[in-house]
C-alpha atoms as a PDB file:
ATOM      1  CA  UNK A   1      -8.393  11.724  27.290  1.00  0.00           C
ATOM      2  CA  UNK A   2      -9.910  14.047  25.439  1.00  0.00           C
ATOM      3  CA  UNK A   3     -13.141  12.955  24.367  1.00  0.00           C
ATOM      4  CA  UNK A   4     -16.467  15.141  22.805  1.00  0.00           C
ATOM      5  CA  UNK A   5     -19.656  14.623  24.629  1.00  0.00           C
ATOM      6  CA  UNK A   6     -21.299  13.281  21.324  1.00  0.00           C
ATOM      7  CA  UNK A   7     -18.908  10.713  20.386  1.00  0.00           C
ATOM      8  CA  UNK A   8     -19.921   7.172  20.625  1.00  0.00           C
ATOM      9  CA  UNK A   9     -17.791   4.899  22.548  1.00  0.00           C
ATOM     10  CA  UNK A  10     -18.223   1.444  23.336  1.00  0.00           C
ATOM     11  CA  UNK A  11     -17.272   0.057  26.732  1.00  0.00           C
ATOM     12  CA  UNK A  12     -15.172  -2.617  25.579  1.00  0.00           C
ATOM     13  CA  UNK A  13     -13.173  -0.434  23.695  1.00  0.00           C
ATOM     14  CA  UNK A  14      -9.400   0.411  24.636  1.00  0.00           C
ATOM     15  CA  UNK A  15      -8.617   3.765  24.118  1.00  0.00           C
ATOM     16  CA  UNK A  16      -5.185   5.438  25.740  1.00  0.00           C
ATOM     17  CA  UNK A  17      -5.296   8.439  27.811  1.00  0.00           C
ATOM     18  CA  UNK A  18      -3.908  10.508  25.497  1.00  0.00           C
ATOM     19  CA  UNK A  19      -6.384   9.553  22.583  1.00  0.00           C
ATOM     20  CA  UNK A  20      -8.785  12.700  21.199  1.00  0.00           C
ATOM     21  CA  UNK A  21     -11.467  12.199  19.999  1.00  0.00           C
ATOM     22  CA  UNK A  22     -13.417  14.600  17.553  1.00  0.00           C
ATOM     23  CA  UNK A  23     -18.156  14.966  17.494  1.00  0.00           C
ATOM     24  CA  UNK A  24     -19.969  12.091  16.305  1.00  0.00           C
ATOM     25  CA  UNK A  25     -17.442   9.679  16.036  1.00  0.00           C
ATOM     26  CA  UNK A  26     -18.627   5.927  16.592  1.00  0.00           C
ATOM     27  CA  UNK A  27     -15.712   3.796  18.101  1.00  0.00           C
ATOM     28  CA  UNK A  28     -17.364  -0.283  18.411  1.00  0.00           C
ATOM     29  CA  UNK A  29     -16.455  -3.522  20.640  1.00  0.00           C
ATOM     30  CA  UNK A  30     -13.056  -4.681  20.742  1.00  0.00           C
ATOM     31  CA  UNK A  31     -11.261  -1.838  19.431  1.00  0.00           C
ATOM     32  CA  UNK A  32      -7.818  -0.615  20.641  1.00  0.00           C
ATOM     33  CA  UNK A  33      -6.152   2.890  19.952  1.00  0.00           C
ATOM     34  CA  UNK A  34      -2.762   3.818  20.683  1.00  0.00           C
ATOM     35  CA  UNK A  35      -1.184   6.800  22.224  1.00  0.00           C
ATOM     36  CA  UNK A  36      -1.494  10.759  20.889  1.00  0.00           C
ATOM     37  CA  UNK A  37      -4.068   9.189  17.965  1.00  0.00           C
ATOM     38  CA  UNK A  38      -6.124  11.828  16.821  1.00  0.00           C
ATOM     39  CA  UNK A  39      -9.938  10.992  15.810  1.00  0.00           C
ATOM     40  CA  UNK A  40     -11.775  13.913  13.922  1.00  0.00           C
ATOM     41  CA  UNK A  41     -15.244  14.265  13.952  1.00  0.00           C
ATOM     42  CA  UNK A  42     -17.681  11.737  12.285  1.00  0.00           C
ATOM     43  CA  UNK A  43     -15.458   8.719  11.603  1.00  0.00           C
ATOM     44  CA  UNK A  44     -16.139   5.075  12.251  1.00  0.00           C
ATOM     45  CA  UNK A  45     -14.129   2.707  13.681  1.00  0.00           C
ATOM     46  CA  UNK A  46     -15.896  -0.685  13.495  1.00  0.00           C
ATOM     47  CA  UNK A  47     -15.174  -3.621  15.803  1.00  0.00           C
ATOM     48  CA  UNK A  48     -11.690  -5.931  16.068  1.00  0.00           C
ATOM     49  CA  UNK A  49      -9.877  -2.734  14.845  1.00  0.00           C
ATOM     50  CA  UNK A  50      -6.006  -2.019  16.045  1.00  0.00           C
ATOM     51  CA  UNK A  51      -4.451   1.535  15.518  1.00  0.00           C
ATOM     52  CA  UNK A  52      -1.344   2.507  16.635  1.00  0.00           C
ATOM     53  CA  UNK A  53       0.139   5.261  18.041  1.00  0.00           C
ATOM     54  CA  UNK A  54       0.639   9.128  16.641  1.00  0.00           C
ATOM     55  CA  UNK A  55      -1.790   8.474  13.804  1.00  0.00           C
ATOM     56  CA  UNK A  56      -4.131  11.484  12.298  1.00  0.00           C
ATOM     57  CA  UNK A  57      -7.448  10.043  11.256  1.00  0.00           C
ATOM     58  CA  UNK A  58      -9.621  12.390   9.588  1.00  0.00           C
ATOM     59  CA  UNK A  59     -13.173  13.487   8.811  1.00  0.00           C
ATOM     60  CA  UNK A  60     -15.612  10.794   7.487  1.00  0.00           C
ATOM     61  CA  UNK A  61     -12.988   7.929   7.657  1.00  0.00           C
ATOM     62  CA  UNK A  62     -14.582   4.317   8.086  1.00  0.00           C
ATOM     63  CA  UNK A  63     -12.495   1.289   9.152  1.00  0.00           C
ATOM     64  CA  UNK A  64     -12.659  -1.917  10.175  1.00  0.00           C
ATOM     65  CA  UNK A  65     -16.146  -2.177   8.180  1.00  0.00           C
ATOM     66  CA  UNK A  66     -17.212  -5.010   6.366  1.00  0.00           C
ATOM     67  CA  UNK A  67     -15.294  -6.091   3.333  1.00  0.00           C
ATOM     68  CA  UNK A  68     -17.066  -5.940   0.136  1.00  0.00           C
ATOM     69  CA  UNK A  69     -17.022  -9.925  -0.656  1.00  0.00           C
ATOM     70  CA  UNK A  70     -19.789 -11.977  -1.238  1.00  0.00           C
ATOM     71  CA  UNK A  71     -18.230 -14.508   0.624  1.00  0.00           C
ATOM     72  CA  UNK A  72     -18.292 -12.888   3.909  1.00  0.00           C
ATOM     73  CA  UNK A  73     -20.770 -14.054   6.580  1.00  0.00           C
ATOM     74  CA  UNK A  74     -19.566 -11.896   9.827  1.00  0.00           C
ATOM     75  CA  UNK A  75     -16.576 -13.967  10.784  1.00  0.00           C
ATOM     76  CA  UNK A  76     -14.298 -12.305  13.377  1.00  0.00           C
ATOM     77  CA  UNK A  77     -12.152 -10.900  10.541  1.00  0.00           C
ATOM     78  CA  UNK A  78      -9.723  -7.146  11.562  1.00  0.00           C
ATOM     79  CA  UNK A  79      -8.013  -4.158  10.932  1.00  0.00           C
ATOM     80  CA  UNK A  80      -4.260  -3.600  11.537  1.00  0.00           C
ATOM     81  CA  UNK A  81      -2.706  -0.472  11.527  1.00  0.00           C
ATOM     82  CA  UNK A  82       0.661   0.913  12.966  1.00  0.00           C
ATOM     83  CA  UNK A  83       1.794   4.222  13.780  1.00  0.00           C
ATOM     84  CA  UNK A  84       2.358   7.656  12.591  1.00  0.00           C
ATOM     85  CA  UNK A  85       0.300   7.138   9.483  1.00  0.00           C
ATOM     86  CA  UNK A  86      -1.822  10.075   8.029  1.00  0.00           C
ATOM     87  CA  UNK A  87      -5.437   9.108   6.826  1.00  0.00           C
ATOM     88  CA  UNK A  88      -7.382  11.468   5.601  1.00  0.00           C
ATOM     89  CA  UNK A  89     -11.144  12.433   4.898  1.00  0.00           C
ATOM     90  CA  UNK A  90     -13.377   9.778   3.622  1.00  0.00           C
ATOM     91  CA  UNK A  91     -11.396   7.098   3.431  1.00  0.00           C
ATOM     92  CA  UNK A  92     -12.598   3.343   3.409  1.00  0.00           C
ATOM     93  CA  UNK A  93     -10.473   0.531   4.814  1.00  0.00           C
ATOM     94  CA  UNK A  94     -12.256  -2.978   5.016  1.00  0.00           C
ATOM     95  CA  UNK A  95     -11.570  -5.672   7.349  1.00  0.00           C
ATOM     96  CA  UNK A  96     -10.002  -9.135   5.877  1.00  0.00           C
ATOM     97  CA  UNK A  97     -11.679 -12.224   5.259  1.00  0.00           C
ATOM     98  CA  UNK A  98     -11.890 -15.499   6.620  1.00  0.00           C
ATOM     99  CA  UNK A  99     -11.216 -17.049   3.130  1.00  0.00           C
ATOM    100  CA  UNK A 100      -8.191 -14.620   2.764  1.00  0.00           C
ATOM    101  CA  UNK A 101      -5.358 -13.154   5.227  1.00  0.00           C
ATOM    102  CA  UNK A 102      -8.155 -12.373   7.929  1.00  0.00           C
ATOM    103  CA  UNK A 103      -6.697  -9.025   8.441  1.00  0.00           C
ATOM    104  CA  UNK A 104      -6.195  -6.198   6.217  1.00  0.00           C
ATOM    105  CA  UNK A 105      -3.020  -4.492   7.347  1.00  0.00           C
ATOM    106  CA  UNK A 106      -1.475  -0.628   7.685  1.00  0.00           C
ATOM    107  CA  UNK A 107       2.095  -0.107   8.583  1.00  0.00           C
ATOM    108  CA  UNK A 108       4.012   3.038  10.150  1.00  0.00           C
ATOM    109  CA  UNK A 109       4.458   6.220   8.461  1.00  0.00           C
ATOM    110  CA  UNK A 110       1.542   6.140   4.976  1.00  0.00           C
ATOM    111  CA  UNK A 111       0.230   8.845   3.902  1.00  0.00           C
ATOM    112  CA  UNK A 112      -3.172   7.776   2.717  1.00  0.00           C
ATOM    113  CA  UNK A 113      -5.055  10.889   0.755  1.00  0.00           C
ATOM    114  CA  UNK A 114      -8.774  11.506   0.487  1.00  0.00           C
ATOM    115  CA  UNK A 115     -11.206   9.340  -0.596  1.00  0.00           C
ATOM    116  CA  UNK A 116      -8.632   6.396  -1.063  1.00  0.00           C
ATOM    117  CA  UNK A 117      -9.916   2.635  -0.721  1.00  0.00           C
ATOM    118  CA  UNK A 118      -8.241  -0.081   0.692  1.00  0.00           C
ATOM    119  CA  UNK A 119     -10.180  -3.481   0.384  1.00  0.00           C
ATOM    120  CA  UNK A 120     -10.170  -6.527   2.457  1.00  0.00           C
ATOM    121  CA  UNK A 121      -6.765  -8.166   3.239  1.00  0.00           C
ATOM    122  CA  UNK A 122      -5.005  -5.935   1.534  1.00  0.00           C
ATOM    123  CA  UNK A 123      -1.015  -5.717   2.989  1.00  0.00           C
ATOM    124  CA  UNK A 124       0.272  -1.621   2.942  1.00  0.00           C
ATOM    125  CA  UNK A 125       3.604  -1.453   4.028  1.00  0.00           C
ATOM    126  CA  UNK A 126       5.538   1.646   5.652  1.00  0.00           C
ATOM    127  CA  UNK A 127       6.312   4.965   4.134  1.00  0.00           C
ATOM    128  CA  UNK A 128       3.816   4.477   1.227  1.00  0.00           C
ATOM    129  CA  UNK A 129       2.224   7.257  -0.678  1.00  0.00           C
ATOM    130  CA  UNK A 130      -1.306   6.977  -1.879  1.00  0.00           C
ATOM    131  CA  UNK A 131      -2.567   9.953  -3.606  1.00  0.00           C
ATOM    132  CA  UNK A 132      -6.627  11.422  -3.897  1.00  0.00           C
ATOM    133  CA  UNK A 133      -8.898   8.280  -4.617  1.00  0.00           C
ATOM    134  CA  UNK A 134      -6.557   5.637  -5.320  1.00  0.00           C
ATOM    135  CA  UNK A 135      -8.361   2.295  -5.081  1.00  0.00           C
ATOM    136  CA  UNK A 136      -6.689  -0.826  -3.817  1.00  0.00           C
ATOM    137  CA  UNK A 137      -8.790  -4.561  -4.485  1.00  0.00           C
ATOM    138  CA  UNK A 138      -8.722  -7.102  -2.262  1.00  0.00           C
ATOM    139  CA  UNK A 139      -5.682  -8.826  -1.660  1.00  0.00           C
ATOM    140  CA  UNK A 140      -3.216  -6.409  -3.224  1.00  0.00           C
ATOM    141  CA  UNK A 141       0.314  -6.116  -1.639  1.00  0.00           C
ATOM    142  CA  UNK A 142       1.709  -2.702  -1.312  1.00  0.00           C
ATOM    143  CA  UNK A 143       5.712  -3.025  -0.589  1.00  0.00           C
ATOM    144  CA  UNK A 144       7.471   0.148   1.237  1.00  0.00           C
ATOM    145  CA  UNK A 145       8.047   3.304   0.002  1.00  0.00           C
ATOM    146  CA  UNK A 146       5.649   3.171  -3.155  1.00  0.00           C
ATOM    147  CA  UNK A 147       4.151   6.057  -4.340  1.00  0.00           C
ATOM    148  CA  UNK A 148       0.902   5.322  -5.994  1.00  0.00           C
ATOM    149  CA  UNK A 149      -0.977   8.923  -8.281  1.00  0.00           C
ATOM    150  CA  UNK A 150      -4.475   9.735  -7.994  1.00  0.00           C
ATOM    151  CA  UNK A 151      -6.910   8.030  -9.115  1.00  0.00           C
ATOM    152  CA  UNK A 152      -5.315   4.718 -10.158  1.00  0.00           C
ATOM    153  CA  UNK A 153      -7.313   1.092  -9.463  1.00  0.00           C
ATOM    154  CA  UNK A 154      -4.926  -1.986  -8.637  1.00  0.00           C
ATOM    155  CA  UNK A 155      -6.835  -5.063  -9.614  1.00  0.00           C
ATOM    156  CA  UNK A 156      -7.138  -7.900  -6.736  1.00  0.00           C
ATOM    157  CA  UNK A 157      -3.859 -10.139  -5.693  1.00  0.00           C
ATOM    158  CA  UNK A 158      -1.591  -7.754  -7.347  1.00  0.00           C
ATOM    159  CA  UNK A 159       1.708  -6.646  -5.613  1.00  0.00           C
ATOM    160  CA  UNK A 160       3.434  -3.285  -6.160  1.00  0.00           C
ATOM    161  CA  UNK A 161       7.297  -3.243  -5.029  1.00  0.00           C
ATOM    162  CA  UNK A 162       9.012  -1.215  -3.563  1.00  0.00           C
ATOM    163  CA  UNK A 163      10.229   2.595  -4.226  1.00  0.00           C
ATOM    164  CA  UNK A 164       8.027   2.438  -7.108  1.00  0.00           C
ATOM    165  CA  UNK A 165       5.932   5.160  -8.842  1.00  0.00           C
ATOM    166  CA  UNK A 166       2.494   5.047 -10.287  1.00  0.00           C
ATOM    167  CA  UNK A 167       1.720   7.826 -12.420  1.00  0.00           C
ATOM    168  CA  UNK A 168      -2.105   9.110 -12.183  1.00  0.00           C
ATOM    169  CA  UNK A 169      -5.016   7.820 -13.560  1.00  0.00           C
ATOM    170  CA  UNK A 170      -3.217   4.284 -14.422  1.00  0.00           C
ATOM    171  CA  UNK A 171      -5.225   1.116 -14.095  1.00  0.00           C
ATOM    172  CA  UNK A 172      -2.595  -2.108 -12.880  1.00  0.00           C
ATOM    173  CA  UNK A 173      -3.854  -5.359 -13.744  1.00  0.00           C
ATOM    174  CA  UNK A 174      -0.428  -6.755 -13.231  1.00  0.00           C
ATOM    175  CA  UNK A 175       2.612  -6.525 -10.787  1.00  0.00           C
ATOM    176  CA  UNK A 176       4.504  -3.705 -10.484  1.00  0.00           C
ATOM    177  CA  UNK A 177       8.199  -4.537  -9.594  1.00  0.00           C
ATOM    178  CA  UNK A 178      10.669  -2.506  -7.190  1.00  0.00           C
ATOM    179  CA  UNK A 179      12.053   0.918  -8.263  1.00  0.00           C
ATOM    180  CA  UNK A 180      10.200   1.375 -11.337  1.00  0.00           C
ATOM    181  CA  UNK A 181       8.186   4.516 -13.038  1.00  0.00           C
ATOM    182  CA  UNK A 182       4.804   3.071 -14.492  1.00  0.00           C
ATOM    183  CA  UNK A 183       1.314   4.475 -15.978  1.00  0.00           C
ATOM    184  CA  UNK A 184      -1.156   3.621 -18.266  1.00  0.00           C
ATOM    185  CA  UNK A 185      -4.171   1.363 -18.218  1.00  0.00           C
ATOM    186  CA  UNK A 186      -4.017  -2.453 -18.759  1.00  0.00           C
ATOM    187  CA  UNK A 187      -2.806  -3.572 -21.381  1.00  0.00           C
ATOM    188  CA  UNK A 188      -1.047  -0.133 -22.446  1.00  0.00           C
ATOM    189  CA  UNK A 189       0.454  -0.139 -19.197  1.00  0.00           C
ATOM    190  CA  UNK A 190       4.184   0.641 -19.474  1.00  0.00           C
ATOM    191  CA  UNK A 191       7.223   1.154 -17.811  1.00  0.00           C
ATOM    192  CA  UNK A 192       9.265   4.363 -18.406  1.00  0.00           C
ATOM    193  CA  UNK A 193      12.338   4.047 -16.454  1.00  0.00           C
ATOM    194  CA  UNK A 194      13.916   3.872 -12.569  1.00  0.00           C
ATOM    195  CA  UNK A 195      12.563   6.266  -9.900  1.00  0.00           C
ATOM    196  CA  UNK A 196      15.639   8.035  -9.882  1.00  0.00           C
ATOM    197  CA  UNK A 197      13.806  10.740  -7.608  1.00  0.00           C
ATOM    198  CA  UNK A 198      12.459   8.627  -5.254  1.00  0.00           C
ATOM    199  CA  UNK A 199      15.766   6.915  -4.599  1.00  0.00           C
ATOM    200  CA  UNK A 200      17.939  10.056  -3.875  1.00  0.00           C
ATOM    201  CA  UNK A 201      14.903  11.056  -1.519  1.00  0.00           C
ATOM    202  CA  UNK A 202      15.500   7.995   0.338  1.00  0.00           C
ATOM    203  CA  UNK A 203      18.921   8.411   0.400  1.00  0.00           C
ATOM    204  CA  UNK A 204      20.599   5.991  -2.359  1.00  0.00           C
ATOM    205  CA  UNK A 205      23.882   6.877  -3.580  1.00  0.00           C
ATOM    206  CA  UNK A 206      24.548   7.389  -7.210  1.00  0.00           C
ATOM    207  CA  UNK A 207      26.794   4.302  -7.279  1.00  0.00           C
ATOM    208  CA  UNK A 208      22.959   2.173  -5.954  1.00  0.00           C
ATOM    209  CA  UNK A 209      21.553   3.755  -8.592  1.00  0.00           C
ATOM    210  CA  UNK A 210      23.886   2.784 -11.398  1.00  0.00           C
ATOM    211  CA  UNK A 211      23.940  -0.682 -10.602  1.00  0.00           C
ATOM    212  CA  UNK A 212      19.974  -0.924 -10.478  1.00  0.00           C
ATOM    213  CA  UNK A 213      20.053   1.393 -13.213  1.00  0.00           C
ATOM    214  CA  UNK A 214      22.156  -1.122 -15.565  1.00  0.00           C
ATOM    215  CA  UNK A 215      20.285  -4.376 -13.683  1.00  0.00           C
ATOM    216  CA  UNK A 216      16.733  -2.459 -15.410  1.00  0.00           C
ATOM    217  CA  UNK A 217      18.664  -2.432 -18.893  1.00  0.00           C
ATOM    218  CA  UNK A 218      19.447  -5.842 -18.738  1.00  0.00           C
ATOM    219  CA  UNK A 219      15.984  -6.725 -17.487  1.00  0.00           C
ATOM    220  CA  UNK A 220      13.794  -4.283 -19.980  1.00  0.00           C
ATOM    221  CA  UNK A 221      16.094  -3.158 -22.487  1.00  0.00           C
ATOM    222  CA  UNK A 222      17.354  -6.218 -23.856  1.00  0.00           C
ATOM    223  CA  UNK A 223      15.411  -8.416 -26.027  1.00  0.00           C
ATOM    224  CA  UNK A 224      17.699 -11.250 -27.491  1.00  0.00           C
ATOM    225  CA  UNK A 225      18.114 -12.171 -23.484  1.00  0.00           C
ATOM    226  CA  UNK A 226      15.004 -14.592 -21.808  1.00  0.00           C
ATOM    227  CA  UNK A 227      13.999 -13.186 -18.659  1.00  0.00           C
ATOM    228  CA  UNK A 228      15.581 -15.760 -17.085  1.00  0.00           C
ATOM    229  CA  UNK A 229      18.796 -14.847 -18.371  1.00  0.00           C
ATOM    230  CA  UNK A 230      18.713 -10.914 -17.701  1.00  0.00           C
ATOM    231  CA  UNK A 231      18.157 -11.905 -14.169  1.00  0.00           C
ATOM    232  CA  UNK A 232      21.070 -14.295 -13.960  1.00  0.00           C
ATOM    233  CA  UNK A 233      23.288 -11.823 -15.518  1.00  0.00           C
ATOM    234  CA  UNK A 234      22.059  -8.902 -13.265  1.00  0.00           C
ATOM    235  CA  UNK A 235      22.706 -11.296 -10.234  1.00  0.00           C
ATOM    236  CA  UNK A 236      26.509 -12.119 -11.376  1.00  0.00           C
ATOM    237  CA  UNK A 237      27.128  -8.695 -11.705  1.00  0.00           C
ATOM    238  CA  UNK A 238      25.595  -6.529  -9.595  1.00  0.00           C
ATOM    239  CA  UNK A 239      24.981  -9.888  -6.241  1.00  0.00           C
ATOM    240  CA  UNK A 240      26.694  -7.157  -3.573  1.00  0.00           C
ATOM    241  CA  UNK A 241      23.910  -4.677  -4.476  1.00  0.00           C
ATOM    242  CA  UNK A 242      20.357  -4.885  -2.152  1.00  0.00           C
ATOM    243  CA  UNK A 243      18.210  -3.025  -4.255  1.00  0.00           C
ATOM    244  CA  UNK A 244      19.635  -5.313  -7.372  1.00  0.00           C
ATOM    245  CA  UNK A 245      18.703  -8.573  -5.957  1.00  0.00           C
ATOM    246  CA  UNK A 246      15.362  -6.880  -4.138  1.00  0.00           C
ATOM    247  CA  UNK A 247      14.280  -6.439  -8.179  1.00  0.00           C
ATOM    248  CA  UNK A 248      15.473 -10.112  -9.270  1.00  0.00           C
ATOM    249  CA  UNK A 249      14.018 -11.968  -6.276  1.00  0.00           C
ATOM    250  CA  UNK A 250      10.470  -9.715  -7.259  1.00  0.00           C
ATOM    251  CA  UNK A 251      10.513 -11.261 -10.642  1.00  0.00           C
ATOM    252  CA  UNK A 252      11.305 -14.696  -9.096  1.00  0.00           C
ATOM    253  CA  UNK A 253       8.555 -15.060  -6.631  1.00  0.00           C
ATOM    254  CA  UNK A 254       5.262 -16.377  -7.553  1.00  0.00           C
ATOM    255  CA  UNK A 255       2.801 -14.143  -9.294  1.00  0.00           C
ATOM    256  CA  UNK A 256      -0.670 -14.981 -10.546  1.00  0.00           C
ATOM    257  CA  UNK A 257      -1.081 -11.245 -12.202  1.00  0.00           C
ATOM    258  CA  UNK A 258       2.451 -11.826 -14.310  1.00  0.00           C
ATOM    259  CA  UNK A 259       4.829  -8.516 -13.900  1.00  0.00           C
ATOM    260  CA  UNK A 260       5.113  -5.345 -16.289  1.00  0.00           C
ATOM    261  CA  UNK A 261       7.252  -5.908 -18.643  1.00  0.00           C
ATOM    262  CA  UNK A 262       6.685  -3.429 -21.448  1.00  0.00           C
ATOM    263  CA  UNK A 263       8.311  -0.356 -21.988  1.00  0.00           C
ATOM    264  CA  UNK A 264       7.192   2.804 -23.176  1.00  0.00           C
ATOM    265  CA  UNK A 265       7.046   2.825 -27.265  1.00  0.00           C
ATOM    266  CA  UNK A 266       6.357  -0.944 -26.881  1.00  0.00           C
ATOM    267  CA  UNK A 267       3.929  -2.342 -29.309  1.00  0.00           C
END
């Protein structure tokens, strides 16, 4: 283990062998790290905190801390995080709650840029891109493979599905469903279209994209159909495709934020 002489390490830690660990770094009680982790100098890692293995944690990077609720009195709330995830300088991640999830949770493979946030019981799935200083409230849901832009605020209890794109700078005070392009702030938040791009990256075929393609027509693009009935439709239609019925069951489940509906050039 390779360990500098100014790091500070407590006993009751569980570090593997193969852990480095960079100057000044604070590890507390009850914390585990998994193998070929990589701790650069001056981060925090506070107590009842669980990393994985192969992860790059850099500069200035607190987690585990206390979550930024008025509600918390010290209960033995954690940190979850998986493996191979990139997090880099000065970024915040919060432990849960005792009133929420109780754990705020990291999956495999993020890349999680500067300066980002992620509050208390927040859920970040795997592959998930957030970009310089994106901010994530408490209790936000982050579904795989999302690609959120830099600077953007999600407001508390609001989910983002998956392969989706948030452009920069956007503030989402509502649900952002699967496969979608969005940006804006609030209520001039809009949707432009399917993330066409991020789907051939992850290796859809074109015929995957059609179908989702046409089940986002129905869904957006037509107005004399009720929600309701664009997602029946879609289902008859397109019920052999994944990604099809990932979108409909989205819009089915319970949401207390509502879901993006409007499309660019919407009044």
């Amino acid at each position: 283990m390779k360990i500098h002489h100014t790091a500070v390490i407590d006993s009751n830690a569980e570090l593997d062998d193969s852990v480095s660990i960079g100057a000044y770094v604070v590890i507390e009680k009850g914390v585990t790290i998994g193998a070929d982790t990589e701790i650069s100098p001056h981060t925090i890692i506070a107590a009842r905190t669980s990393i994985g293995q192969r992860n790059i944690i850099s500069s200035f990077t607190t987690i585990g801390t206390p979550p930024q609720d008025l509600t918390y009195k010290g209960e033995p709330t954690m940190v979850s995080i998986g493996d191979d995830n990139q997090i880099r300088e000065y970024v915040s991640i919060h432990r849960g709650t005792a009133h929420g999830c109780k754990v705020t949770t990291i999956g495999n493979n993020n890349m999680i840029m500067a300066y980002c946030h992620i509050a208390h019981d927040c859920r970040v799935g795997n592959h998930v891109i957030m970009a310089n200083c994106a901010t994530l409230g408490g209790h936000v849901v982050i579904d795989d493979y999302a690609n959120l832009g830099g600077m953007i605020a999600i407001h508390q209890f609001s989910r983002v599905g998956c392969h989706s794109y948030i452009g920069g700078m956007s503030g989402i005070g509502k649900d952002v469903p699967p496969y979608v392009i969005v940006s804006g702030v609030r209520n001039k938040l809009r949707v432009s279209g399917i993330n066409r791009v991020g789907l051939k990256r992850c290796g859809y075929d074109n015929d995957t994209i059609r179908k989702v393609t046409v089940a986002f027509g129905y869904i957006f693009r037509t107005p004399e159909l009720l929600l309701s009935e664009a997602l029946d439709k879609a289902a008859a239609e397109f019920n052999d495709c994944e990604p099809v019925m990932t979108m409909i069951d989205f819009f089915k489940a319970s949401s207390r934020m509502g879901v993006v509906r409007k499309l660019n050039g919407d009044e």
